[in-house]
Every structure is written in C-alpha cells, then in structure tokens.
Protein backbone atom coordinates (compact mmCIF):
# COMPACT_ATOMS: atom_id res chain seq x y z
CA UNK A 1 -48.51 -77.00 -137.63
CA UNK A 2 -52.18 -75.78 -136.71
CA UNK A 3 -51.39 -76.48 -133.04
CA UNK A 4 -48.63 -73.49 -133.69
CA UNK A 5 -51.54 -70.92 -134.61
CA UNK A 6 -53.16 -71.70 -131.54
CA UNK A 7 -50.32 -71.12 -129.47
CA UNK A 8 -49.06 -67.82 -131.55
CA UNK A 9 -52.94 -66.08 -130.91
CA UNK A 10 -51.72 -66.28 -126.93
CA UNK A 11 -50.00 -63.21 -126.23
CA UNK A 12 -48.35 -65.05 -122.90
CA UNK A 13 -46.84 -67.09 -124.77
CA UNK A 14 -44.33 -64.20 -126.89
CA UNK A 15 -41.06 -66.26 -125.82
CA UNK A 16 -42.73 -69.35 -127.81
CA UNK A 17 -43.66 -66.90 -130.85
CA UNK A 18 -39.62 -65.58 -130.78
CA UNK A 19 -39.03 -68.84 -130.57
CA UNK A 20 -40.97 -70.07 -133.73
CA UNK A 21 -39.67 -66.68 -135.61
CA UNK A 22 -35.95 -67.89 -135.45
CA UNK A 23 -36.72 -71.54 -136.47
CA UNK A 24 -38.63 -70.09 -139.47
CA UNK A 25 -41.62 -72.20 -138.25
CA UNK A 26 -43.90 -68.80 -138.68
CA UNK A 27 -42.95 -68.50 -142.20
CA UNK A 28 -43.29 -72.08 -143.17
CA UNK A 29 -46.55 -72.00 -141.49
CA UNK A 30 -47.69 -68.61 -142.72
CA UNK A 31 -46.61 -69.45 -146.49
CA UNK A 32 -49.88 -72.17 -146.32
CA UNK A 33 -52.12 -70.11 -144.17
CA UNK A 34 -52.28 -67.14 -146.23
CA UNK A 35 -52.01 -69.50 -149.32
CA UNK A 36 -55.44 -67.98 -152.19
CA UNK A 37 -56.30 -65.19 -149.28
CA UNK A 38 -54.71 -61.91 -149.06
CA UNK A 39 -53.42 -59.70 -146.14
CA UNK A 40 -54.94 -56.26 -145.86
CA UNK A 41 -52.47 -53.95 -143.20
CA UNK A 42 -54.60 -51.50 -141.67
CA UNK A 43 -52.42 -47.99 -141.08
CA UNK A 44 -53.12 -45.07 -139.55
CA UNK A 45 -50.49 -42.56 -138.13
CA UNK A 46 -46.58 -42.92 -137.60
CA UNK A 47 -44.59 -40.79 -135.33
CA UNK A 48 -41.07 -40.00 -134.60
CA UNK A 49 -39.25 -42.86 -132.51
CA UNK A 50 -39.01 -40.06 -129.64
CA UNK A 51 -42.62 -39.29 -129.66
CA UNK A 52 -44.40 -36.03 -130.44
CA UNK A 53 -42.25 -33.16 -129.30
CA UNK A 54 -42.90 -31.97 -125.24
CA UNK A 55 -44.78 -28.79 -126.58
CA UNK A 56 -46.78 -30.81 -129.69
CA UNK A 57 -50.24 -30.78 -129.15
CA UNK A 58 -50.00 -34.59 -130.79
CA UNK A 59 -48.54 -35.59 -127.46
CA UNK A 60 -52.28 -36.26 -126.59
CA UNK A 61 -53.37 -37.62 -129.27
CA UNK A 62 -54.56 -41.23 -129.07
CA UNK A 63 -53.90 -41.75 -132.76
CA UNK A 64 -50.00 -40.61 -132.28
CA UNK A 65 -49.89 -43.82 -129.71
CA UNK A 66 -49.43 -46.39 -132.42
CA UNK A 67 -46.35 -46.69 -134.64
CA UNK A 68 -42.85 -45.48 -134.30
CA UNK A 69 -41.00 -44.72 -137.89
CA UNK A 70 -38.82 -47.28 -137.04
CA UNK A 71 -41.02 -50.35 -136.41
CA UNK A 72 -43.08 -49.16 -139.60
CA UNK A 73 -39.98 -49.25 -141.51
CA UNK A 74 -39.08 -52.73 -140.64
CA UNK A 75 -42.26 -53.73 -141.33
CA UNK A 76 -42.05 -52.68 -145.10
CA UNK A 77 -38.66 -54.60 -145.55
CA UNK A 78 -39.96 -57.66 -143.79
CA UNK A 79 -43.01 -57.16 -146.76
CA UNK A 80 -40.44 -56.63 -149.26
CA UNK A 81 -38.71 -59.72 -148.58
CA UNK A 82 -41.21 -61.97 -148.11
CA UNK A 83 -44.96 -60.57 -149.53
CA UNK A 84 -45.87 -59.93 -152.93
CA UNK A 85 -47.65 -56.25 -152.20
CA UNK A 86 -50.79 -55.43 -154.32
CA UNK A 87 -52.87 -52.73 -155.38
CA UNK A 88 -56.77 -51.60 -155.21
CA UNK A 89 -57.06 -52.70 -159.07
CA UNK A 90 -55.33 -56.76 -158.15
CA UNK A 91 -57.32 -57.14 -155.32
CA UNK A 92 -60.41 -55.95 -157.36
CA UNK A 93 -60.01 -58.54 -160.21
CA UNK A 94 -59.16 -61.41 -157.54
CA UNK A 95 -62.25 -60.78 -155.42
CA UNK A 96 -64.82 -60.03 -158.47
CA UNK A 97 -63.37 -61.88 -161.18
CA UNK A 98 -61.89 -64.65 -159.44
CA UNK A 99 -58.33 -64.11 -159.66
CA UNK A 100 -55.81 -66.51 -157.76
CA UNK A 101 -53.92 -64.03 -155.79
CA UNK A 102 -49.89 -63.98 -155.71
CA UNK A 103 -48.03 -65.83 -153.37
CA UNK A 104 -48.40 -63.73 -149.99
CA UNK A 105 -50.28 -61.32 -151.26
CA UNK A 106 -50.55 -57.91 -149.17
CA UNK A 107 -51.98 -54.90 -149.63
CA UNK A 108 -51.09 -52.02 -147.65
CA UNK A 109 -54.02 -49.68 -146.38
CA UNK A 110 -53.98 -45.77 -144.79
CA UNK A 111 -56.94 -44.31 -143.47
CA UNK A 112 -58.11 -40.58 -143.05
CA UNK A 113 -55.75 -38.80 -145.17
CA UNK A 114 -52.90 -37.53 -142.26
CA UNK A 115 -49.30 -35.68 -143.33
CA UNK A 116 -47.79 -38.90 -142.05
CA UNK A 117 -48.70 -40.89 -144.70
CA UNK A 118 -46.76 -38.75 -147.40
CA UNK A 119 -43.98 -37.18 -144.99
CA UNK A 120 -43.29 -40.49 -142.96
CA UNK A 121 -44.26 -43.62 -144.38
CA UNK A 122 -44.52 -42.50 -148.06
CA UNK A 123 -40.43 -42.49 -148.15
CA UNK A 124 -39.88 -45.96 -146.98
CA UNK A 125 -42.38 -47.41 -149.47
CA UNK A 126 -41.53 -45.79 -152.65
CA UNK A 127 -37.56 -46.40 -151.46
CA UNK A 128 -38.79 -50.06 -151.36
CA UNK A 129 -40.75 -50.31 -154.37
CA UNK A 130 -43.91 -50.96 -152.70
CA UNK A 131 -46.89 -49.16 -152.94
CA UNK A 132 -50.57 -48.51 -150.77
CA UNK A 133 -53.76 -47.30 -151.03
CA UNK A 134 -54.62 -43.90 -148.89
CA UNK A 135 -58.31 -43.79 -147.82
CA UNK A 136 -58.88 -39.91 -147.31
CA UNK A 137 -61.85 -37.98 -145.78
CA UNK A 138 -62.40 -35.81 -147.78
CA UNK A 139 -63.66 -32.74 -145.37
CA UNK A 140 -60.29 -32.87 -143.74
CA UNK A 141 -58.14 -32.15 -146.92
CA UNK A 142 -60.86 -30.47 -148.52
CA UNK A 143 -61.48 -27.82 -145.98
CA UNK A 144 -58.89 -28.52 -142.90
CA UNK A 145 -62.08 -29.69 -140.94
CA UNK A 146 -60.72 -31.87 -137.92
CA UNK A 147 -61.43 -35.49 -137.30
CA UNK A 148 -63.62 -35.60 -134.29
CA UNK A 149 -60.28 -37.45 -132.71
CA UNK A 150 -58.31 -34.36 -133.64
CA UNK A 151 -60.90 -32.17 -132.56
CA UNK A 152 -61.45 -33.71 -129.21
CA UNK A 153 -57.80 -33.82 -128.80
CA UNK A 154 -56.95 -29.82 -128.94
CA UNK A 155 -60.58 -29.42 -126.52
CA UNK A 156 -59.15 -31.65 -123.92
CA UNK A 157 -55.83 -29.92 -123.74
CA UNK A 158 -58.08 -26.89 -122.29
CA UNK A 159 -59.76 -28.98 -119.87
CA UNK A 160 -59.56 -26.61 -117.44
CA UNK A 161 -61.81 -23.99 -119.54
CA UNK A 162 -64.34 -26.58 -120.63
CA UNK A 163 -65.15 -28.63 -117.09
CA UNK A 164 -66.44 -26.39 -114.78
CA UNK A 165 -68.83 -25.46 -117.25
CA UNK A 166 -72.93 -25.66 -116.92
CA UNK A 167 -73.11 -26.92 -120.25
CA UNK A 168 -70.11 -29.13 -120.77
CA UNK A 169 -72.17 -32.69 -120.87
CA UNK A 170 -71.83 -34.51 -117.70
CA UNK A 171 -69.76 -37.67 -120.11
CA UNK A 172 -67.20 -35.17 -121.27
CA UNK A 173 -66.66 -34.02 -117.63
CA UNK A 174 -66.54 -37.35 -116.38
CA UNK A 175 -63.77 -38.79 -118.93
CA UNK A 176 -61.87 -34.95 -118.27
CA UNK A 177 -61.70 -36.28 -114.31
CA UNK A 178 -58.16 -36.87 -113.83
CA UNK A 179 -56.47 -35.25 -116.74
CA UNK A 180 -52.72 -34.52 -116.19
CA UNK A 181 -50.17 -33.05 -118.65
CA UNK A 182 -47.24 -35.19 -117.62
CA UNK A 183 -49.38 -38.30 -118.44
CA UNK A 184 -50.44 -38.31 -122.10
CA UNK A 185 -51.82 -41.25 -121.65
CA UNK A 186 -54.27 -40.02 -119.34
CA UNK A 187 -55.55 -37.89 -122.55
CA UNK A 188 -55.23 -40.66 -124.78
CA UNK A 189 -58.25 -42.58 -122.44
CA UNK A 190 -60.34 -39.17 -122.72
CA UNK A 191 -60.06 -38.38 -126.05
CA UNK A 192 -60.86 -42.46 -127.61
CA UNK A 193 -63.65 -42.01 -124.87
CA UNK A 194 -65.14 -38.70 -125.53
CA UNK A 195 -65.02 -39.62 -129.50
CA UNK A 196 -66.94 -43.18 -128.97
CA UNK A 197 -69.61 -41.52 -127.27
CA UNK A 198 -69.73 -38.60 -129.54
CA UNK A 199 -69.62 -40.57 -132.52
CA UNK A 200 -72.79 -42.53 -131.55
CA UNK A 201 -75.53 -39.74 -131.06
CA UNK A 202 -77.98 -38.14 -133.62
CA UNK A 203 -75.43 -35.60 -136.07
CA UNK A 204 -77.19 -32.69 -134.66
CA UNK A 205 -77.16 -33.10 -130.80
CA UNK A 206 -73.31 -33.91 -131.74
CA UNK A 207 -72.62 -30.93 -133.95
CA UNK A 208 -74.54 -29.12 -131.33
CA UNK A 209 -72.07 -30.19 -127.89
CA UNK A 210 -69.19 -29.30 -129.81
CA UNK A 211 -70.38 -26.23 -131.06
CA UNK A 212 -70.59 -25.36 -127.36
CA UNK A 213 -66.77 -27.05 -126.51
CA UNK A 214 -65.53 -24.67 -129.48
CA UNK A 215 -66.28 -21.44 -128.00
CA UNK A 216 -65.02 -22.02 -124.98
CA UNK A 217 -61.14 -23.04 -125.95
CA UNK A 218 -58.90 -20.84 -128.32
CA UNK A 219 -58.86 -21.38 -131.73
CA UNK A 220 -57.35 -24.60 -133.33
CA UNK A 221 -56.71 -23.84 -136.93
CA UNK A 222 -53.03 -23.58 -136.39
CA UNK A 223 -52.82 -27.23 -135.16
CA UNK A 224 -55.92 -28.76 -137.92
CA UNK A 225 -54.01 -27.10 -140.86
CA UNK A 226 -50.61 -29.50 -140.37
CA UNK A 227 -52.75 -32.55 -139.28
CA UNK A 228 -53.74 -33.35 -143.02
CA UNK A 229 -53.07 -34.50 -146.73
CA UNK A 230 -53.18 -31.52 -149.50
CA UNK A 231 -54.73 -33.01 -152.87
CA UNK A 232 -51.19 -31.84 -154.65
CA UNK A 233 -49.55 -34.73 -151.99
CA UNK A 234 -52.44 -37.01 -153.07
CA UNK A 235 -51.85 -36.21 -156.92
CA UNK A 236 -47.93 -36.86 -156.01
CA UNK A 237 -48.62 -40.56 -154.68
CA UNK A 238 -51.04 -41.17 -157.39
CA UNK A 239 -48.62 -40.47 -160.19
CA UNK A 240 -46.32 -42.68 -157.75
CA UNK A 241 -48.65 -45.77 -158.09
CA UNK A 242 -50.23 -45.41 -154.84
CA UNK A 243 -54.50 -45.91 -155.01
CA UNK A 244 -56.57 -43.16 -153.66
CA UNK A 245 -59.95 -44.46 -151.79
CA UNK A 246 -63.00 -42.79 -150.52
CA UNK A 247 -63.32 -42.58 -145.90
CA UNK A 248 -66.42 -40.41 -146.49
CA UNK A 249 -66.74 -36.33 -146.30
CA UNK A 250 -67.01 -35.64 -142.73
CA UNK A 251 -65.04 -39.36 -141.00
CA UNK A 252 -69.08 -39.56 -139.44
CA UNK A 253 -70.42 -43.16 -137.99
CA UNK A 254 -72.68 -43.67 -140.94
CA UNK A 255 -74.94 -45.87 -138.95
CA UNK A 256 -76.58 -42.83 -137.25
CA UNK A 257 -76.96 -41.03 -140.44
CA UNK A 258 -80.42 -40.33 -142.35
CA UNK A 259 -80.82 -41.76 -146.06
CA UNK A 260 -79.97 -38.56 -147.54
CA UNK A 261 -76.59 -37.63 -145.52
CA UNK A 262 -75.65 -41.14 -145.91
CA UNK A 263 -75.79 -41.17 -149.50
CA UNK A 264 -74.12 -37.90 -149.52
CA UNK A 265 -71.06 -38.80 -147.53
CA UNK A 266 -70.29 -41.54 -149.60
CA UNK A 267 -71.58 -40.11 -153.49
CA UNK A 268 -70.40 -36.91 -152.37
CA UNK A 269 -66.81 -37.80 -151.13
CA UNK A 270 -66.34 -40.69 -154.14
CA UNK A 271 -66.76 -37.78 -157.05
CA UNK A 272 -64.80 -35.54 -155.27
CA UNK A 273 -61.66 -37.58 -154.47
CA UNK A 274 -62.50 -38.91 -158.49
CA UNK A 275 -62.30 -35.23 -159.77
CA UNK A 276 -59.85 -33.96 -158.07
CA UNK A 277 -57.23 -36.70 -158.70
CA UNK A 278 -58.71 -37.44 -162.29
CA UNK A 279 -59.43 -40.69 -161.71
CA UNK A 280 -62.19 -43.31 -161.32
CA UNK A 281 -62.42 -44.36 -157.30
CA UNK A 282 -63.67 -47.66 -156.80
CA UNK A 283 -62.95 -48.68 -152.76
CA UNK A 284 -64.04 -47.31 -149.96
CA UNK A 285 -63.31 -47.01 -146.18
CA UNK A 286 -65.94 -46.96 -143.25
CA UNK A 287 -65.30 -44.57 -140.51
CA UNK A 288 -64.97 -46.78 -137.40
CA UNK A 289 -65.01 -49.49 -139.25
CA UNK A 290 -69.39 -49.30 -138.73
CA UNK A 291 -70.61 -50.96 -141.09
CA UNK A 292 -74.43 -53.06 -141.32
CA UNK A 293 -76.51 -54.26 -143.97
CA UNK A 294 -77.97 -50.84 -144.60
CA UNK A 295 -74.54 -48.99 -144.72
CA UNK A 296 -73.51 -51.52 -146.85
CA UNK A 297 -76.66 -51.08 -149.33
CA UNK A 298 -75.66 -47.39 -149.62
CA UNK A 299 -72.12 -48.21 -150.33
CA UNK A 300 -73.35 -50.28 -153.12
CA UNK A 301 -75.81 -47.65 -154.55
CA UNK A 302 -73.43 -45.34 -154.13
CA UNK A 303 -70.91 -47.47 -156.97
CA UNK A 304 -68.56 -48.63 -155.05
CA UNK A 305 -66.74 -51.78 -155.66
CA UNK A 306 -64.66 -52.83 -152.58
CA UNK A 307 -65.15 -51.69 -149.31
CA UNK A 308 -63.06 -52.05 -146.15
CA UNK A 309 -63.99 -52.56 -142.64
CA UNK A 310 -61.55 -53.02 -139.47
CA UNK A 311 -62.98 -56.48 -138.97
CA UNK A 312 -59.76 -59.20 -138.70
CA UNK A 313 -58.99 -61.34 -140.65
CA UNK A 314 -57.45 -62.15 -143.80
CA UNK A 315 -59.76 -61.89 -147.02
CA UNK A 316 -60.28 -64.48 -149.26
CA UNK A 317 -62.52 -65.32 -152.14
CA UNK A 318 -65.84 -65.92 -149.19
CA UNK A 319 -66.02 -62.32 -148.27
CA UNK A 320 -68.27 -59.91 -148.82
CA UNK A 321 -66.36 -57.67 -151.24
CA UNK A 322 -67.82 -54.82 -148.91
CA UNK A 323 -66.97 -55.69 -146.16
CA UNK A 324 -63.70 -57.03 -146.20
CA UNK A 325 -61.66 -57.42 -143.40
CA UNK A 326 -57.65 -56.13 -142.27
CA UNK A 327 -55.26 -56.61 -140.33
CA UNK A 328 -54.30 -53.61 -136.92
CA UNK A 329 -50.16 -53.38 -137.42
CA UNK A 330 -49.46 -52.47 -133.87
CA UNK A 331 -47.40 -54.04 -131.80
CA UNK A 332 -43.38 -53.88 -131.13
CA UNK A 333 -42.44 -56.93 -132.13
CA UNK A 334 -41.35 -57.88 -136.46
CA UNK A 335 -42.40 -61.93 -135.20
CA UNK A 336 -45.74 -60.67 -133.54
CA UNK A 337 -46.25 -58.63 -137.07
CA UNK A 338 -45.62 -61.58 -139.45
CA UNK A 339 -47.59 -63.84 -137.64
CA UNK A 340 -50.78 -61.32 -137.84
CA UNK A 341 -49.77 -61.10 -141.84
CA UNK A 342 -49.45 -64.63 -142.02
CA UNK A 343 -53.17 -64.84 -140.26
CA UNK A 344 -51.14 -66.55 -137.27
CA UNK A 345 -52.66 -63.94 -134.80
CA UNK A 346 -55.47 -61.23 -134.36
C-alpha cells in the first residue's frame, strides 16, 4: 500500500484516486497512516453554493474562493462516519502527556473569527454532533477592525479612485493593472497580492499606506460590521462544546513585530478572549501561519500551550507542540478530502 500514497499526492492521476475511493483502498490505507497521529482540518470561510450575491462586496474576496456549504457539509458526514473528532483539551493531553489518540482522530480548526463559522458551518456540526475549535482575532470582533484581506478587498473595489494616485505605492498600482468587475478572480490575484506584500513591511510604513488608501475610497464600516464573530456567538459555541483559541489582536505577521507588540498581540489577545468567554485559553493560531524560533519563544512566554501553524502534515507525538501542523480542506472532490485526512495527500 505505500506505493498508493505516492500515486494519490499526484493530482494527474484523480481517475486513479476515484478509483481507490470506490475500492475502499483509501480507507484501508488511511486507517494505518493516520494510526497514533491526528488530523488537524484547517477552515476558513464557507459560502453559499451560488457564490456571493452579484452586488456582495465578498464577490472579490479571495477568502470567499474556498468552500461551498455543500462540499463543507459532506465533509462533516464523511468525519462523522469515519473519524473520531477531538477537542483543544484531547489533543492537549495526547501531545503533552502522552496520550494514544483515538482511532482517526480529527480535530476541526477555524481561523479569524468570520460570521461563517457560526451562521454556516456551525449548523452542520452541532446537527452532527461534532464539534471545533474557532481561532478568533480578537481586533476584528472586538472592535469590527478589518483583516488586512478584508480591508484590501473593499480598497480594490474602488480601484479606480486609488490608481491614478501620486501616492498609491507603485506595488498596489501594479497588482490593480487589469482589474475587471465581471472577473472576480481578477480581484482575488490583487487582493492575496497586495496583502503578502503588505503584510511583510515594518507595522508603521504599513499602517501608514493604508492610512493613505482609506481616505481616498468611501467608508467601509457597513461591509466590516457583517464580516465578523460577536463574543455573544462565541459564548453560544462555547456553551455548545466548541474551543475558543487565540489568532492574535490585530491578524499582524508577527515576524516583523518588535518585542513589545509581539508580546502584546499574543498576552493581550489570550486574556481577552479568556475574560470575555470566562475561560482559560490555552492554543493559539499564527497569522499566516509565520512562525520562527523567536515567534515561537514569545508564544511560549506568553503561556500558551499548543500552537498551530499552516504547515502540512498530520501531527503526531514528534512535533513541536507549537508548531503543529494542519491540513488546507479545499478541493471539490470527498476522495481528494479523505485522502488529505488520511495523510494520503498535501
């Protein structure tokens, strides 16, 4: 069976993966594979099967070009069937106190803290007694502050306002080059561009170009306030069994950050999220998945006892407990998503 995993990780080759998902050779290879390791699902937004709505600014979003309700739900009753699903607190005791995990063990992650999470995928779990951890930041439920994604999305949609501009930067022009409204996909490329290059430079030269990109498009509260979590929603899934993790204050790459803001963003947000829900918080998220020895030092001082990255890979009793790796749940296809479970394919 190990020649099968190296056939499944070749995308080309999707008629031989439908193939092995009717013969039940992914299963009775997965059941071994995963065997003392356990599958962390990486989540981030759903959207309607249709797609945003024509005159929804989450048409170009990058983040809304993921995960249809449909395929998500299918996904949970595949998991139901098949995976024993954990919590923050099982995976805890099997990664620092040496528990054997369950028998396809899975634990089922959301990061930043979006409306989908409790309006969309919240439903299907709960329906299926399952339950997930949320990883919010806590700025954006906090205050209604945007992700820089968010933010970047609602700039771009007023292109025309921002490019013509002496002080637009010459990278934001560049990625606005071609822009067109019938193509959301065309903002999708701008926006994941504009917010990798953003994310990289010092905080202030950052807060500094989008101070300038704000003033020159109308105001986006409108679209920010919908976008998130409210802590009642959070307190809702808690009392529903669902953990609540720390993704920071401000969703910042932490690498770029100073000592003091680093600490901040990840003391700061961990007794927040702790007070407000009345409970201890004990995992964290890193934004972008950036993560390095120092980050990782902070994350530690900061008392955290898990910590997630977007590194793949299932985890098993070898990782570094902070910086453990997940699994992206993209992808149209129920075999291609048990086979990334099952730690078939990346």
């Amino acid at each position: 069976m190990a020649g099968l995993k190296v056939i499944l990780k070749h995308a080309v080759l999707r008629p031989v993966l439908e193939t092995a998902w009717r013969l039940g050779l992914i299963d009775l290879t997965g059941h071994r594979r995963l065997a003392g390791r356990v599958a962390v699902l990486m989540y981030h937004r759903l959207v309607p099967d249709q797609g945003p709505a024509a005159d929804d600014p989450d048409r170009f979003n990058p983040m809304t070009d993921t995960l249809t309700i449909s395929r998500f739900s299918a996904q949970m009753r595949w998991l139901a069937r098949r995976a024993t699903v954990i919590g923050l607190e099982d995976l805890a005791e099997i990664m620092l106190n040496g528990r054997t995990p369950p028998r396809n063990a899975v634990l089922i992650t959301f990061d930043d803290g979006w409306q989908d999470t409790f309006l969309r995928a919240a439903p299907i779990i709960n329906d299926l007694g399952l339950r997930a951890a949320v990883f919010v930041s806590v700025d954006a439920v906090e205050e209604r502050r945007p992700l820089l994604v968010d933010e970047l999305t609602w700039i771009l949609q007023h292109h025309h306002l921002i490019l013509d501009r002496g002080d637009t930067p010459e990278e934001i022009r560049r990625l606005g080059q071609g822009l067109d409204p019938d193509r959301p996909e065309t903002f999708h490329r701008a926006v994941t561009g504009a917010t990798w290059w953003l994310k990289n430079l010092d905080p202030g030269y950052q807060r500094t170009i989008l101070g300038r990109l704000r003033t020159a498009v109308p105001e986006g509260r409108d679209y920010y306030d919908r976008l998130y979590l409210t802590w009642d929603q959070l307190g809702q899934l808690a009392a529903l069994g669902w953990d609540v993790g720390s993704h920071g204050l401000s969703h910042p790459n932490l690498s770029v950050l100073g000592e003091a803001d680093l600490d901040r963003e990840l003391g700061r947000s961990r007794e927040i999220v702790g007070d407000r829900l009345g409970r201890p918080v004990d995992a964290f998220c890193y934004p972008y998945g950036d993560l390095g020895a120092r980050v990782a030092a902070a994350v530690a001082r900061a008392g955290y006892g898990l910590a997630f990255s977007t590194r793949p890979g299932l985890t098993g009793p070898d990782d570094d407990p902070l910086a453990l790796p997940r699994i992206s749940t993209g992808g149209p296809k129920l075999a291609s998503f048990a086979a990334k479970v099952y730690g078939l394919r990346r």
